[in-house]
C-alpha atoms as a PDB file:
ATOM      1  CA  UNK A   1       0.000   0.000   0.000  1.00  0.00           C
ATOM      2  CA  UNK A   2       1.288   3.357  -0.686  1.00  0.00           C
ATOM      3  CA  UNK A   3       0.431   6.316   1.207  1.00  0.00           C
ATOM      4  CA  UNK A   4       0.744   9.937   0.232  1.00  0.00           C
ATOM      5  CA  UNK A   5       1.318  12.837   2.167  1.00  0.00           C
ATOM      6  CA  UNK A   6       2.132  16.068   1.937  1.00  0.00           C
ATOM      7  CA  UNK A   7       4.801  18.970   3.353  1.00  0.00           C
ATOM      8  CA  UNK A   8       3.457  21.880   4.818  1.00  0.00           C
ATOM      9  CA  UNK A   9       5.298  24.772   5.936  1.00  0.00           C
ATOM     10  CA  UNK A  10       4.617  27.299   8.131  1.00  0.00           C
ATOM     11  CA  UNK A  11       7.159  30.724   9.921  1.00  0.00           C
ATOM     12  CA  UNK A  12       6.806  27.995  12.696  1.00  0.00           C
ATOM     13  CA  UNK A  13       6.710  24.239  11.460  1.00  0.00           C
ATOM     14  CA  UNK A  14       6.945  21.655   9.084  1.00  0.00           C
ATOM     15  CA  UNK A  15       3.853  19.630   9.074  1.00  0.00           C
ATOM     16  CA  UNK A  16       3.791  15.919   7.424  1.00  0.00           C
ATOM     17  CA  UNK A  17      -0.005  15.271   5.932  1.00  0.00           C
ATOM     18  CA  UNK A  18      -1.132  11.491   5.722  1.00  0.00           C
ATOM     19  CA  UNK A  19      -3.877  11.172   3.376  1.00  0.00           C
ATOM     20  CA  UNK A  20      -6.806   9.099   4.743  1.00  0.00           C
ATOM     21  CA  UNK A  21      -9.606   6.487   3.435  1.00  0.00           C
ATOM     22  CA  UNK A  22     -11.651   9.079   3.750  1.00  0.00           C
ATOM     23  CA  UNK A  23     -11.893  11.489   0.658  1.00  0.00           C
ATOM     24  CA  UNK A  24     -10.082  15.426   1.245  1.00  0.00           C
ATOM     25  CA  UNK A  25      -9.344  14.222   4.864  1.00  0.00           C
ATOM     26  CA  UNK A  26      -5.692  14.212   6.209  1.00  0.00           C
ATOM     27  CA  UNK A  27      -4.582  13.670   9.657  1.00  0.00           C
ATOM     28  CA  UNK A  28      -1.072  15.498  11.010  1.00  0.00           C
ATOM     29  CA  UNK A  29       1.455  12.312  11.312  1.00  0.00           C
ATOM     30  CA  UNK A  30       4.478  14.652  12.151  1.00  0.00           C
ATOM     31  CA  UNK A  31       5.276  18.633  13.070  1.00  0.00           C
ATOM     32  CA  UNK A  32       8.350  19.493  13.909  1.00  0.00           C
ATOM     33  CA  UNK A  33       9.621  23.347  15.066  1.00  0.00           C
ATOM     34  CA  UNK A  34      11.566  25.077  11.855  1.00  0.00           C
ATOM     35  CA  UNK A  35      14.219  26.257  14.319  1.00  0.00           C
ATOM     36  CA  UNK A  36      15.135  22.858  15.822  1.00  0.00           C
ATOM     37  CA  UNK A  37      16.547  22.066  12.543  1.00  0.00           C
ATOM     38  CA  UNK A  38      20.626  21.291  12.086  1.00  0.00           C
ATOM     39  CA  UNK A  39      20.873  19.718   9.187  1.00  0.00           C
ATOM     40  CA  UNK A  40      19.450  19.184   5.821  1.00  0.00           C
ATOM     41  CA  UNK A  41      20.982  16.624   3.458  1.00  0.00           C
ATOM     42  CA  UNK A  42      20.683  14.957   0.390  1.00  0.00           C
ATOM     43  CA  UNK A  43      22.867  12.470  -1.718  1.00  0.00           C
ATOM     44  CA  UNK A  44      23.759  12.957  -5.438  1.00  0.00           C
ATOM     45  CA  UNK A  45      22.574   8.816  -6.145  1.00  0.00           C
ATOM     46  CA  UNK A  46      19.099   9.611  -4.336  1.00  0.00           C
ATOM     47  CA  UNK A  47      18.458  12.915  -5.491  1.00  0.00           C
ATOM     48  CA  UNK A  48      14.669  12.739  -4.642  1.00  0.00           C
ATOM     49  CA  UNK A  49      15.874  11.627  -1.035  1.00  0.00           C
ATOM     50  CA  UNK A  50      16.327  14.649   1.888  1.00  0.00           C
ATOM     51  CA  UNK A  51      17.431  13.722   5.489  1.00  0.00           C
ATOM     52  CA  UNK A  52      16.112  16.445   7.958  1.00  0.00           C
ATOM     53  CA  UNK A  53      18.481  16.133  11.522  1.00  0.00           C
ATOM     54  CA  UNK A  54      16.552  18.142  14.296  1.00  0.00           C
ATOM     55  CA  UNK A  55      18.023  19.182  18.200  1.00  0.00           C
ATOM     56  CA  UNK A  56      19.981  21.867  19.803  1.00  0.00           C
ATOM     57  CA  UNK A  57      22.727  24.011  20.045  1.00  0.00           C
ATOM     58  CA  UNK A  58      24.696  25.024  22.594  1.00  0.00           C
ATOM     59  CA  UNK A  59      28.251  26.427  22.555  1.00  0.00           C
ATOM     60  CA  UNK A  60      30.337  24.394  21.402  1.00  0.00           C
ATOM     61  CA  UNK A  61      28.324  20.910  20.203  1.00  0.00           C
ATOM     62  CA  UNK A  62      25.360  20.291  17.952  1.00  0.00           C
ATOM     63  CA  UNK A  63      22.628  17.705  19.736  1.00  0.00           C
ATOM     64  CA  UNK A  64      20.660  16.012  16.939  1.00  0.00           C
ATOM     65  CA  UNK A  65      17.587  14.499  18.818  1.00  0.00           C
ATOM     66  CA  UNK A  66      15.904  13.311  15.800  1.00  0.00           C
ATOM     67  CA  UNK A  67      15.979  12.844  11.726  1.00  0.00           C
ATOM     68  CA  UNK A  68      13.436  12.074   9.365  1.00  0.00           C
ATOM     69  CA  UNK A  69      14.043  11.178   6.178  1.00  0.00           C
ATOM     70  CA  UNK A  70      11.695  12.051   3.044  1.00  0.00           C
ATOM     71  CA  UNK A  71      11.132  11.277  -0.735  1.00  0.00           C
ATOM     72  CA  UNK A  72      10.277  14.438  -2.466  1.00  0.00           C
ATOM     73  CA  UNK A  73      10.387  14.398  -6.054  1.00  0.00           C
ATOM     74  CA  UNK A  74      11.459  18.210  -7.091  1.00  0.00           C
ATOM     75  CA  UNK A  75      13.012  18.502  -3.621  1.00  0.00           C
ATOM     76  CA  UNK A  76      15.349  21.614  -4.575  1.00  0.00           C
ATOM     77  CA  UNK A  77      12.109  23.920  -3.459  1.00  0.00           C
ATOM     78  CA  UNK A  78      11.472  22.384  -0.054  1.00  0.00           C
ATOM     79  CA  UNK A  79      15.494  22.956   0.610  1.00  0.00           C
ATOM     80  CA  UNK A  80      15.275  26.224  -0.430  1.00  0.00           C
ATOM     81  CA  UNK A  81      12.164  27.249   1.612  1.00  0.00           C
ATOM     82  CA  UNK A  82      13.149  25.570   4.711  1.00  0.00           C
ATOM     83  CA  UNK A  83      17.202  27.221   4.702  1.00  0.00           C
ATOM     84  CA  UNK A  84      16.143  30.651   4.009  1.00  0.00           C
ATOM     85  CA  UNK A  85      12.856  30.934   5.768  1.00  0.00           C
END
């Protein structure tokens, strides 16, 4: 079975949309804060393929807490809208 979902993106968050049964109906599977995340990766034999690292800061050390990683085909506008937003 393949499910669909969608990226939304807020000032504040990144919201993952899982399509239901039901017709027009989603329900929120993740939302994450835009400023909790470090890093944003991709690789050049998955180009459709973008790791998102989320976690802290502090002085001297980066604390990643959590990744996701998602299939976007076209993915060069979601990097671009979630580094310089």
């Amino acid at each position: 079975m393949v499910c669909f979902s969608h990226v939304v993106i807020t000032k504040e968050h990144l919201y993952i949309l899982r399509m239901t049964d039901e017709e027009h109906k989603y329900i929120v599977k993740l939302r994450r804060k835009i400023n909790t995340i470090m890093r944003l990766t991709k690789k050049a034999k998955m180009p459709d393929c973008i790791k998102i690292e989320y976690g802290s800061r502090d002085a001297h050390d980066v604390h990643i807490t959590d990744t996701d990683k998602l299939n976007i085909p076209r993915r060069a506008g979601i990097v671009y809208i979630i580094t310089y937003n």
